[in-house]
PDB file of N, CA and C in Angstrom:
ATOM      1  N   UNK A   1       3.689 -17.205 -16.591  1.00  0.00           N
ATOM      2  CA  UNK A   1       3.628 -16.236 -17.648  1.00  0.00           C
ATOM      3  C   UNK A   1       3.816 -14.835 -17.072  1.00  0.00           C
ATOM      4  N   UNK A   2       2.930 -14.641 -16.414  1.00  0.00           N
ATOM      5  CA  UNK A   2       2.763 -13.231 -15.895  1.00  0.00           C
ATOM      6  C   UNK A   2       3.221 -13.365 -14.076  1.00  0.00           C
ATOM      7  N   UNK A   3       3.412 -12.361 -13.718  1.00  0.00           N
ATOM      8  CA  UNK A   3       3.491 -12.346 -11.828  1.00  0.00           C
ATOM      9  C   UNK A   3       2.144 -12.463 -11.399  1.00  0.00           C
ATOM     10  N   UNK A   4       1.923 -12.965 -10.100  1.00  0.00           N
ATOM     11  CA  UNK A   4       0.834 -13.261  -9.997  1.00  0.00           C
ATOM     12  C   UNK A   4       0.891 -13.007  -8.358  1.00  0.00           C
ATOM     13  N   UNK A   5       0.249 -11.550  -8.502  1.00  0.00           N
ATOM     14  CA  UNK A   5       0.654 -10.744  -6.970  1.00  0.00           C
ATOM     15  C   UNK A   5      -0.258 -11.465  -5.985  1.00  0.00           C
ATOM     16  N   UNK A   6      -0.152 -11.125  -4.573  1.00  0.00           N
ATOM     17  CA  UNK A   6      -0.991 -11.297  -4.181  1.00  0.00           C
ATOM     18  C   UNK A   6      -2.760 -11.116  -3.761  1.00  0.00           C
ATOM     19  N   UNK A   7      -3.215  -9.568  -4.878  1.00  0.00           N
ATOM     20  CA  UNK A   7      -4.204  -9.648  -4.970  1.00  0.00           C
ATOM     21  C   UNK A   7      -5.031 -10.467  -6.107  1.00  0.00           C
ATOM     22  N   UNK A   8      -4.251 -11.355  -6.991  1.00  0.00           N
ATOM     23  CA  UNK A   8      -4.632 -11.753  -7.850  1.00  0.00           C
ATOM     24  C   UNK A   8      -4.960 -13.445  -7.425  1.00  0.00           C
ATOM     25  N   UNK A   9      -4.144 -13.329  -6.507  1.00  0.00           N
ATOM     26  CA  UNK A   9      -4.256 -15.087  -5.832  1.00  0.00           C
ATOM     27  C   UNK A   9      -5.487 -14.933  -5.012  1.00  0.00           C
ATOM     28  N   UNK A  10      -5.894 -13.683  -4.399  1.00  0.00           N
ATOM     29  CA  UNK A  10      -6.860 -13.745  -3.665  1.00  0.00           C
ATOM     30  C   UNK A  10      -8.193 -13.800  -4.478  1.00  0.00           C
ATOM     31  N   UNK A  11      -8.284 -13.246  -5.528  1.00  0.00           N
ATOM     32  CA  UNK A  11      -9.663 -13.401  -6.339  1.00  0.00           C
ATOM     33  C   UNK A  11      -9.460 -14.639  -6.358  1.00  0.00           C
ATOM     34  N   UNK A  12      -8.597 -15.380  -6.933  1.00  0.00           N
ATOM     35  CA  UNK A  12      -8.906 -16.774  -7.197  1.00  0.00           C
ATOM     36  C   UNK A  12      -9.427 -17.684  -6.292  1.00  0.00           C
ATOM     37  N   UNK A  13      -8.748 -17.129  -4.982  1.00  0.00           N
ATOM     38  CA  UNK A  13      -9.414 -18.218  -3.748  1.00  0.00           C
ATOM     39  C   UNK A  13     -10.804 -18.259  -3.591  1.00  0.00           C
ATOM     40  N   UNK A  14     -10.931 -16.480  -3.963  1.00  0.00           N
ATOM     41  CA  UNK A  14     -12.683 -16.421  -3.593  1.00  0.00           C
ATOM     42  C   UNK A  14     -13.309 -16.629  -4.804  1.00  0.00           C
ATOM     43  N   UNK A  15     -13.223 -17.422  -5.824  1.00  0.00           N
ATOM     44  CA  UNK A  15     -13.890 -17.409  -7.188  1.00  0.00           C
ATOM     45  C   UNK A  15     -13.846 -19.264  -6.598  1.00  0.00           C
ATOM     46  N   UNK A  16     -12.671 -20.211  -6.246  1.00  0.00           N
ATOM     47  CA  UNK A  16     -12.754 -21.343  -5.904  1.00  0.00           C
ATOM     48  C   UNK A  16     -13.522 -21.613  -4.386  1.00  0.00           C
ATOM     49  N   UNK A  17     -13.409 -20.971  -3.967  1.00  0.00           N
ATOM     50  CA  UNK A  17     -14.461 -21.106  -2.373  1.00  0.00           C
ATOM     51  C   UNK A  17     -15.669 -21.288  -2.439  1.00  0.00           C
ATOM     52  N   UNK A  18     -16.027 -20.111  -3.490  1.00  0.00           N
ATOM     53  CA  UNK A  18     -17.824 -19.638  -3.620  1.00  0.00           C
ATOM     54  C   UNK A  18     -17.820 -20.878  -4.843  1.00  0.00           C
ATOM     55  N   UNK A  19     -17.178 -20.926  -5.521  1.00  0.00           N
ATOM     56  CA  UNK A  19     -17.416 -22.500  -6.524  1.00  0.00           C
ATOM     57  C   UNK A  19     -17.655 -23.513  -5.651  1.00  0.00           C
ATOM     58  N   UNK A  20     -17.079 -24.426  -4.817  1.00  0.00           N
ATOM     59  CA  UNK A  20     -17.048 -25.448  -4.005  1.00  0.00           C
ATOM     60  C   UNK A  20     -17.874 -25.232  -3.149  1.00  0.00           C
ATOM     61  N   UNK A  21     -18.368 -23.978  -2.333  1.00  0.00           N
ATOM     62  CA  UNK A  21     -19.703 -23.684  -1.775  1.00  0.00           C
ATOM     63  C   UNK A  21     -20.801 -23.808  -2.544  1.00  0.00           C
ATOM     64  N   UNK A  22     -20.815 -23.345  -3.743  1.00  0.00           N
ATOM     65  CA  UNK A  22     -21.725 -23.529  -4.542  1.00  0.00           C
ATOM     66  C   UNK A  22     -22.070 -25.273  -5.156  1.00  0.00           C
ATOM     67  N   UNK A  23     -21.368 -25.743  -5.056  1.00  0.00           N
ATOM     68  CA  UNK A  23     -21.236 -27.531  -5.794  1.00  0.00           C
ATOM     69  C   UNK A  23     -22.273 -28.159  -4.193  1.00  0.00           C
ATOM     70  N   UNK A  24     -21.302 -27.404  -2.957  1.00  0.00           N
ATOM     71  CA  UNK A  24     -22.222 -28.386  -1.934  1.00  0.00           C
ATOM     72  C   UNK A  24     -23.402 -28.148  -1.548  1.00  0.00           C
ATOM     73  N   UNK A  25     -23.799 -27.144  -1.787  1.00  0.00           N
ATOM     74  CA  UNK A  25     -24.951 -26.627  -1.900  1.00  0.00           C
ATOM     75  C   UNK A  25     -26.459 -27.085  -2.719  1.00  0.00           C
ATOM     76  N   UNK A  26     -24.968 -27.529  -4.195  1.00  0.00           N
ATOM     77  CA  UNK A  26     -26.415 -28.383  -4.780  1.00  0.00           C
ATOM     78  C   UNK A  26     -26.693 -29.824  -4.397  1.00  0.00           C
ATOM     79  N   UNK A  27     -24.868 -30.320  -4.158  1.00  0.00           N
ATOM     80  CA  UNK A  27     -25.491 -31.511  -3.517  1.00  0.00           C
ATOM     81  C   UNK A  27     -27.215 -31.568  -1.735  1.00  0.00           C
ATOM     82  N   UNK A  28     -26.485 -30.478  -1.528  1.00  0.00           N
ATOM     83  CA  UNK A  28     -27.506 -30.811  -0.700  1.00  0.00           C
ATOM     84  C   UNK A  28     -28.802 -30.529  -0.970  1.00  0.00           C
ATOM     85  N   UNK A  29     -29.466 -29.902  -2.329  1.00  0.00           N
ATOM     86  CA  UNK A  29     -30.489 -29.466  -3.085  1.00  0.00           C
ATOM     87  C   UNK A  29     -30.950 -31.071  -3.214  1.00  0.00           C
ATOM     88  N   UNK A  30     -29.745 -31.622  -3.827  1.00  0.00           N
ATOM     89  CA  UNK A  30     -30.296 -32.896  -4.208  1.00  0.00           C
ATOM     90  C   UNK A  30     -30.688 -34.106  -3.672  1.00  0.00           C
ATOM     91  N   UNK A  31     -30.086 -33.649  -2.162  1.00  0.00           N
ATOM     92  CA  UNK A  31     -30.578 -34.830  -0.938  1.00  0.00           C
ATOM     93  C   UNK A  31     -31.585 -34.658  -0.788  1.00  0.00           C
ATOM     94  N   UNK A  32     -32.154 -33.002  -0.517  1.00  0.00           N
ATOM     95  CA  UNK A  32     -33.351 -32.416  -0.135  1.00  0.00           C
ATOM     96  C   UNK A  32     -34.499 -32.907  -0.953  1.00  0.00           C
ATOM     97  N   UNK A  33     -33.973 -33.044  -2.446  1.00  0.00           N
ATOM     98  CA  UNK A  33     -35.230 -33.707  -3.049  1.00  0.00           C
ATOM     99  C   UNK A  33     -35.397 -35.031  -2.782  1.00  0.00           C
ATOM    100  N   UNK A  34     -34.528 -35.602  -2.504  1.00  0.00           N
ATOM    101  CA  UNK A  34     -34.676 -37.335  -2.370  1.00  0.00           C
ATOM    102  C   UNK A  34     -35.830 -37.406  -1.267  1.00  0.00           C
ATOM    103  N   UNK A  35     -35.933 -36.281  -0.030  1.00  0.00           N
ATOM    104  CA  UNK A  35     -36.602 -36.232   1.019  1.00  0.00           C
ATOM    105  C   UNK A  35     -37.785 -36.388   0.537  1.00  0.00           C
ATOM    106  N   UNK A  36     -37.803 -34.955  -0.041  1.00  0.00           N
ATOM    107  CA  UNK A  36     -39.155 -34.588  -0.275  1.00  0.00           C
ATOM    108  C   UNK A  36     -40.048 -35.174  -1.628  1.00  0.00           C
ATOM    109  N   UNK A  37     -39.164 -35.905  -2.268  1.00  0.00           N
ATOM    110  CA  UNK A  37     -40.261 -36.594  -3.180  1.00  0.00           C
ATOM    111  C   UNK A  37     -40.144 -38.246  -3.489  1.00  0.00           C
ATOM    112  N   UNK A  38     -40.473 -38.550  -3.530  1.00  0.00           N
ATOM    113  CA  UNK A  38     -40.537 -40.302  -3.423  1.00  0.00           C
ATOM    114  C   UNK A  38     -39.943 -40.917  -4.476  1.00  0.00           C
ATOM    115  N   UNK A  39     -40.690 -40.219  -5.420  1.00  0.00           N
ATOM    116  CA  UNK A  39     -40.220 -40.833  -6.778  1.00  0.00           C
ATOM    117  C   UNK A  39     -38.565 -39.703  -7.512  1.00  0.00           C
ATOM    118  N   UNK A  40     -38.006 -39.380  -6.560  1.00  0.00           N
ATOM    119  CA  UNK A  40     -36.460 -38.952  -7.417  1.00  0.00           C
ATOM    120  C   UNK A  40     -35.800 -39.400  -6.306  1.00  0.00           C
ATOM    121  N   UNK A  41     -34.455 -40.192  -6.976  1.00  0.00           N
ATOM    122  CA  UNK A  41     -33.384 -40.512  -6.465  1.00  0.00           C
ATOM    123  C   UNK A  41     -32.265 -40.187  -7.392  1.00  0.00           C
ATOM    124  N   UNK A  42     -31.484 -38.828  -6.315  1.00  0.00           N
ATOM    125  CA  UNK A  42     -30.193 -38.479  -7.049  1.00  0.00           C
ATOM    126  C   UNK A  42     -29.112 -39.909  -7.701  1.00  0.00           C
ATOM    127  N   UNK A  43     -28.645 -39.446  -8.527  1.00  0.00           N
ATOM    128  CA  UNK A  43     -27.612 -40.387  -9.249  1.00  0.00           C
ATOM    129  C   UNK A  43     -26.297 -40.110  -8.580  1.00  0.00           C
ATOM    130  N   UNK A  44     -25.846 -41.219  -7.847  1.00  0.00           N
ATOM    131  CA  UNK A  44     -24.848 -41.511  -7.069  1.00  0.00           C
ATOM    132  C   UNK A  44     -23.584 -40.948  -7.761  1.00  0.00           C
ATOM    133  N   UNK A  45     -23.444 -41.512  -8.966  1.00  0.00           N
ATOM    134  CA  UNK A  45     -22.066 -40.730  -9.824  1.00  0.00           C
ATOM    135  C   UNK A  45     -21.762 -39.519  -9.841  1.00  0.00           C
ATOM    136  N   UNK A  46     -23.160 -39.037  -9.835  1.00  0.00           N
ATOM    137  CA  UNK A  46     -23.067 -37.257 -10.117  1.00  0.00           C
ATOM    138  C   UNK A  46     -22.877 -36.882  -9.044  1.00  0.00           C
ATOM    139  N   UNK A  47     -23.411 -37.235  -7.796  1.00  0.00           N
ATOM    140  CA  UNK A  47     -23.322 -36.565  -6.472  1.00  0.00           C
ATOM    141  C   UNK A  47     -21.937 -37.116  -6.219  1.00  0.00           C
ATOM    142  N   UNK A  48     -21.104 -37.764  -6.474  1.00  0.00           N
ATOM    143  CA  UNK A  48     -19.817 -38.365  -6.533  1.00  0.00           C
ATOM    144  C   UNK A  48     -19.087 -37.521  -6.701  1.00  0.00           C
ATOM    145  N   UNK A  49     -18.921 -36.629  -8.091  1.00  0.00           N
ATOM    146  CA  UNK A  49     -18.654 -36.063  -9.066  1.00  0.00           C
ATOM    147  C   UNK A  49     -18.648 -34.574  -8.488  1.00  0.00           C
ATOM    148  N   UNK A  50     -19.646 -34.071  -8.487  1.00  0.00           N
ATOM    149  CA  UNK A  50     -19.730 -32.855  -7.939  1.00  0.00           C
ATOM    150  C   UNK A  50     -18.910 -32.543  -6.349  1.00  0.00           C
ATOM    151  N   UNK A  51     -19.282 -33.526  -5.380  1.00  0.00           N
ATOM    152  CA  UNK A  51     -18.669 -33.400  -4.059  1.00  0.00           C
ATOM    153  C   UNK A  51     -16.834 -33.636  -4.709  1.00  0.00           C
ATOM    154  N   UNK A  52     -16.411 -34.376  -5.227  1.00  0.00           N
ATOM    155  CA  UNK A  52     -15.391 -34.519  -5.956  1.00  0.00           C
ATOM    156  C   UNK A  52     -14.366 -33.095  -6.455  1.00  0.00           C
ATOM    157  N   UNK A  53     -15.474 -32.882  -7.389  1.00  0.00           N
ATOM    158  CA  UNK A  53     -14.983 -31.210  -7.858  1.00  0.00           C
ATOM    159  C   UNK A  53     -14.886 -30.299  -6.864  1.00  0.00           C
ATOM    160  N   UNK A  54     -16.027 -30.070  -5.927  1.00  0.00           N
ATOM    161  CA  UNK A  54     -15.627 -28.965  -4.341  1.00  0.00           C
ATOM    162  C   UNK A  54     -14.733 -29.482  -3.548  1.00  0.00           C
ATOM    163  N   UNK A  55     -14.096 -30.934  -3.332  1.00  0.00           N
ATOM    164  CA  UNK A  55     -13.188 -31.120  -2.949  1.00  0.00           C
ATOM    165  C   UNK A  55     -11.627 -30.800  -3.791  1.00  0.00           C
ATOM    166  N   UNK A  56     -11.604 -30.846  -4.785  1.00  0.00           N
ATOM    167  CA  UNK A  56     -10.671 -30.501  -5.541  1.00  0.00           C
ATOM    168  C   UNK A  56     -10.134 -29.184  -5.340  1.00  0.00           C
ATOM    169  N   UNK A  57     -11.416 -28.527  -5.488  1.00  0.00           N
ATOM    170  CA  UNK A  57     -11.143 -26.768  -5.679  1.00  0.00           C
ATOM    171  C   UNK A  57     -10.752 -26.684  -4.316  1.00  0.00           C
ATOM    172  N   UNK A  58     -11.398 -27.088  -3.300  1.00  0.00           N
ATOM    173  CA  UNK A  58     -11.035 -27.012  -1.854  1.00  0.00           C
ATOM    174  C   UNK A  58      -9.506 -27.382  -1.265  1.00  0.00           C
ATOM    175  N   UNK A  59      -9.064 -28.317  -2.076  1.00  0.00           N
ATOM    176  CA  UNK A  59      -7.749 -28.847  -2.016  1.00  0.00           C
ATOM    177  C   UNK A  59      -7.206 -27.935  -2.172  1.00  0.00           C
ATOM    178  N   UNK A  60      -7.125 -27.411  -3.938  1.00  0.00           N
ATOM    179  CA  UNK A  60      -6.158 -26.121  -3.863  1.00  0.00           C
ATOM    180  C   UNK A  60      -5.416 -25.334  -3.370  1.00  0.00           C
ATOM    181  N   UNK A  61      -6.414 -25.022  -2.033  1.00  0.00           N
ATOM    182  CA  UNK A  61      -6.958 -23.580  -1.328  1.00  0.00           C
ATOM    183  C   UNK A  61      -5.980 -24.218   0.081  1.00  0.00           C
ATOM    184  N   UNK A  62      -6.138 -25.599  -0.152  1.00  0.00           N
ATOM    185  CA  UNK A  62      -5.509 -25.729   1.446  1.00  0.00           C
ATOM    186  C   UNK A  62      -3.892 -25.852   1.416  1.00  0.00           C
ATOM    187  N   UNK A  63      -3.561 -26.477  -0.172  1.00  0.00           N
ATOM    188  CA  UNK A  63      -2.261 -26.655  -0.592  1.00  0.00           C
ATOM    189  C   UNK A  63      -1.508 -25.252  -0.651  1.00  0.00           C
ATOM    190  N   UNK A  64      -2.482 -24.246  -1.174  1.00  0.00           N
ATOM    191  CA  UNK A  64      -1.550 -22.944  -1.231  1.00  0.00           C
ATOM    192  C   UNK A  64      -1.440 -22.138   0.085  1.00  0.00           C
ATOM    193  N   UNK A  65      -2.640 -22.473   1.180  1.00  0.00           N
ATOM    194  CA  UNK A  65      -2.587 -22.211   2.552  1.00  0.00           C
ATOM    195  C   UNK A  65      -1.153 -22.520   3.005  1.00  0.00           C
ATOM    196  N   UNK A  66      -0.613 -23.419   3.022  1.00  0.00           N
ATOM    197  CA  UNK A  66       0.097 -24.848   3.467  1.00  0.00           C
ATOM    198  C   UNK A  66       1.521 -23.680   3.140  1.00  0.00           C
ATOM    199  N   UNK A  67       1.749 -23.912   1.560  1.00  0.00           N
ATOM    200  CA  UNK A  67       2.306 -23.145   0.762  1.00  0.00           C
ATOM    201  C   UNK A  67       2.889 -21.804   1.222  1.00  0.00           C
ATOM    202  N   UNK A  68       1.977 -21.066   1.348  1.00  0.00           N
ATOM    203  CA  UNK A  68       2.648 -19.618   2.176  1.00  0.00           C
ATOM    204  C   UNK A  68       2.552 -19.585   3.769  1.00  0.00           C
ATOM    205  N   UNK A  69       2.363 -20.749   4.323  1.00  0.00           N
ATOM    206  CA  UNK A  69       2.754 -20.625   5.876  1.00  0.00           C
ATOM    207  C   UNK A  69       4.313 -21.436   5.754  1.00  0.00           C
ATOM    208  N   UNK A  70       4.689 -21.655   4.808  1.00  0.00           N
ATOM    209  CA  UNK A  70       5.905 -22.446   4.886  1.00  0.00           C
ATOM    210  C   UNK A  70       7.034 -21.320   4.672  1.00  0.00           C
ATOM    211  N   UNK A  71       6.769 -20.246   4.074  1.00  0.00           N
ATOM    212  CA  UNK A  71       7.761 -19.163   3.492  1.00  0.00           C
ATOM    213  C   UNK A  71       8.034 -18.251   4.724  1.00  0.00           C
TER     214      UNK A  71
END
């Protein structure tokens, strides 16, 4: 639609970075509770799911890496 300079690609990386930092982060919130309390066990799907999504966003980031070392 629009040009999409290069300071505009850069917010995006850092809006998908700190997202996918943020996803593993909770996964590991949620291991941490498995530790510390007996009676919770994270749901495998969701922790699936979430590591899933920070890998996704993470993908992105490596495809468009990839992307402008090729030009």
């Amino acid at each position: 639609m629009g040009d999409e300079g290069p300071s505009r690609r850069s917010d995006y990386t850092l809006a998908r970075i700190s997202a996918a930092l943020a996803l593993v982060g909770v996964v590991v919130f949620m291991g941490l509770g498995d530790v510390l309390r007996a009676d919770y066990k994270p749901d495998p799907i969701i922790v699936t799911s979430i590591l899933g999504a920070a890998a996704a966003m993470l993908g992105v980031e490596i495809i468009d890496f990839l992307s402008r070392q090729r030009k």
